[in-house]
C-alpha atoms as a PDB file:
ATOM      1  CA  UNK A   1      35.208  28.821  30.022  1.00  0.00           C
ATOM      2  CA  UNK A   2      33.966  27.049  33.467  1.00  0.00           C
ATOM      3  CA  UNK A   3      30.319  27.881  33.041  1.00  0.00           C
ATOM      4  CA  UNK A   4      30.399  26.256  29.335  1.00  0.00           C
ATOM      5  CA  UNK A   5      32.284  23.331  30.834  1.00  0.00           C
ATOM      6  CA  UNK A   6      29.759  22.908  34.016  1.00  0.00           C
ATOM      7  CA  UNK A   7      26.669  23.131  31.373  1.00  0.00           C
ATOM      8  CA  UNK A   8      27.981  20.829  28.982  1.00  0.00           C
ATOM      9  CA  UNK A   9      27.663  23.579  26.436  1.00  0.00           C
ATOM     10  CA  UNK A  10      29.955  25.696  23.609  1.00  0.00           C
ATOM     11  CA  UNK A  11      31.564  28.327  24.648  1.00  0.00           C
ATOM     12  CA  UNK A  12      29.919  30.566  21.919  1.00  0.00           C
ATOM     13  CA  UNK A  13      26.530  29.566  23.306  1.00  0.00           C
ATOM     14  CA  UNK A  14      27.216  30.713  27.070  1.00  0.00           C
ATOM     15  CA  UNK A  15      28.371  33.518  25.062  1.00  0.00           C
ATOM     16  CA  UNK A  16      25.247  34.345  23.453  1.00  0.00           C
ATOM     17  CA  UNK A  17      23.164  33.588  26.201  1.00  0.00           C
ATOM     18  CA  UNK A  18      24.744  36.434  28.027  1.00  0.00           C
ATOM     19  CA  UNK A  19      24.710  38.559  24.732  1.00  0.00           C
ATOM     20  CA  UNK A  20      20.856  37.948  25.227  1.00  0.00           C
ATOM     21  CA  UNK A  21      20.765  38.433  29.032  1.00  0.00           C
ATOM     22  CA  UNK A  22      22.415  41.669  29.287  1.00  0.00           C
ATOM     23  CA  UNK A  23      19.711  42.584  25.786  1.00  0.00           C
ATOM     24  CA  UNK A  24      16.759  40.987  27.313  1.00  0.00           C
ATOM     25  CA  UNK A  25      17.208  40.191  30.861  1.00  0.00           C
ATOM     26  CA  UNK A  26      15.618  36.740  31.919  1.00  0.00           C
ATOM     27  CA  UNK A  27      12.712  37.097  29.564  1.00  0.00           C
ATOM     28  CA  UNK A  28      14.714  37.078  26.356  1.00  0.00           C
ATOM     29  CA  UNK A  29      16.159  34.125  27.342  1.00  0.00           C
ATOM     30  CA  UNK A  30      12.609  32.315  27.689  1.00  0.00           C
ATOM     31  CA  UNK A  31      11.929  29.302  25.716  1.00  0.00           C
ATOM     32  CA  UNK A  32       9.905  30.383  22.727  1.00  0.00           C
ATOM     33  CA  UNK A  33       7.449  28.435  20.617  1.00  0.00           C
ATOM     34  CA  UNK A  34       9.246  26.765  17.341  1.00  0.00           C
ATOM     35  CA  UNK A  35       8.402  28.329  14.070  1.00  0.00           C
ATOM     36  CA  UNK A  36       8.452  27.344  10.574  1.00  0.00           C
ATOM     37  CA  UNK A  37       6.123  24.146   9.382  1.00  0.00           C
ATOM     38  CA  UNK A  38       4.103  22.273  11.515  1.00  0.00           C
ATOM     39  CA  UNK A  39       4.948  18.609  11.495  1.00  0.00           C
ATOM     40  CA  UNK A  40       3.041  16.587   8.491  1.00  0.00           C
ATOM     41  CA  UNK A  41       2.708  13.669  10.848  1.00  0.00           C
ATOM     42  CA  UNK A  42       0.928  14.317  14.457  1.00  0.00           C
ATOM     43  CA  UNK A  43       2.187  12.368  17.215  1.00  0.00           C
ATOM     44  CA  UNK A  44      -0.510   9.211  16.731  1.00  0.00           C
ATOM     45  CA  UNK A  45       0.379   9.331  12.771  1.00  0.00           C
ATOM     46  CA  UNK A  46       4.096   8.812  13.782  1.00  0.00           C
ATOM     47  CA  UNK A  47       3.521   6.466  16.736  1.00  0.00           C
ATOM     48  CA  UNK A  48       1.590   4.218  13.695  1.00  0.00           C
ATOM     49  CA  UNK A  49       4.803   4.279  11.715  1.00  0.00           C
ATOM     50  CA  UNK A  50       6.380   3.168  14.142  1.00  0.00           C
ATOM     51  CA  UNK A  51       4.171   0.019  14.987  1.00  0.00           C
ATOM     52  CA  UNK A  52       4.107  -0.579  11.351  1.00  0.00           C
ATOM     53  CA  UNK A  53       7.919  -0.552  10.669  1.00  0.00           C
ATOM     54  CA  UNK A  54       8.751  -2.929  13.836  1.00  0.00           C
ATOM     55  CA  UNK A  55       7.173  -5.047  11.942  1.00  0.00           C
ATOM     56  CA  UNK A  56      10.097  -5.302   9.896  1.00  0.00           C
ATOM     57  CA  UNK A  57      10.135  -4.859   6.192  1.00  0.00           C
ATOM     58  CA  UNK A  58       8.969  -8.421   4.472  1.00  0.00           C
ATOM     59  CA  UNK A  59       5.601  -7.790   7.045  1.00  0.00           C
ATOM     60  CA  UNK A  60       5.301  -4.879   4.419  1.00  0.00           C
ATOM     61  CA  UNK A  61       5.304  -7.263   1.595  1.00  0.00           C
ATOM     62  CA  UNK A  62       9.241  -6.928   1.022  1.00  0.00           C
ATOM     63  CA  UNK A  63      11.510  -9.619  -0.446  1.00  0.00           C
ATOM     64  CA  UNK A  64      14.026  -8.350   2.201  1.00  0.00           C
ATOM     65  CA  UNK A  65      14.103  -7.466   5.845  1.00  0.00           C
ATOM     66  CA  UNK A  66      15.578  -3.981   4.795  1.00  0.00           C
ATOM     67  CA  UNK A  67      14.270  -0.928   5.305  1.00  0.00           C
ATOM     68  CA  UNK A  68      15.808   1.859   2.890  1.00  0.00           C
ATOM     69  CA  UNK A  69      14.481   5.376   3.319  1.00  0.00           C
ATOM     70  CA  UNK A  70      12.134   4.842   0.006  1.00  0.00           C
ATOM     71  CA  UNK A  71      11.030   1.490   2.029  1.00  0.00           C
ATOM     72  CA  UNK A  72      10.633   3.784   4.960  1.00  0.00           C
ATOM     73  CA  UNK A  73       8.761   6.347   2.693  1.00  0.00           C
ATOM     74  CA  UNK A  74       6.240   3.825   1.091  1.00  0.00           C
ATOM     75  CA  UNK A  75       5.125   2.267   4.630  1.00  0.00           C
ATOM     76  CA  UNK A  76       4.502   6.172   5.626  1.00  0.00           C
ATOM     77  CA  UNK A  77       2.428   6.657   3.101  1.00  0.00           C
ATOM     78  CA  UNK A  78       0.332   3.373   2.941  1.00  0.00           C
ATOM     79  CA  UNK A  79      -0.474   3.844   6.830  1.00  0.00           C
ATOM     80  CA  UNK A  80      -0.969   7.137   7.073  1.00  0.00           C
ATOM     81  CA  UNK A  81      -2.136   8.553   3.531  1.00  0.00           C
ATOM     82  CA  UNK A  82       0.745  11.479   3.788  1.00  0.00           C
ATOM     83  CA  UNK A  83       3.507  11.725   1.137  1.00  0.00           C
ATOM     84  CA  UNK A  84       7.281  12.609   2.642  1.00  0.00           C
ATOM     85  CA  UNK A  85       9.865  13.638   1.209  1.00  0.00           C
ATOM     86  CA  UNK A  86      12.914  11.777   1.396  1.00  0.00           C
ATOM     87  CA  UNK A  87      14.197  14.442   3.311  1.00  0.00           C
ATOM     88  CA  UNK A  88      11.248  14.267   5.479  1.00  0.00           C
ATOM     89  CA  UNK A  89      11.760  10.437   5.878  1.00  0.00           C
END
């Protein structure tokens, strides 16, 4: 399908998006605001993790320059008080 092709897109979604046009008309395909769980970290939580694991991981106290996602986890937690998941990490 050229349109999928000329997007960059699958097939199945140009599909759907016309599935929704021809349902909705432009409004139905309108961005719409992401649902389910808010984020446990807000953007100046995440931008600390960040500062904290460029640091590397023996600047975390350690014995190697690893990071492993309980690693990851631990420095998450000591800089911004919020317990992840693995999942979540």
């Amino acid at each position: 399908m050229e349109i999928a092709r000329m997007l960059g897109a699958s097939e199945e979604s140009v599909r759907r998006w016309k599935r929704v046009w021809e349902e909705g008309g432009a409004d139905g395909l309108r961005r719409r605001p992401a649902t389910g769980r808010p984020p446990k970290l807000d953007d100046a939580q995440v931008e600390q993790v960040r500062t904290a694991l460029e640091q590397g991981a023996q600047a975390h106290g350690f014995e190697a320059d690893l990071w492993t996602l309980e690693r990851v986890g631990l420095v998450v937690e000591r800089v911004t008080g919020v317990v992840l998941s693995r999942a979540s990490v």
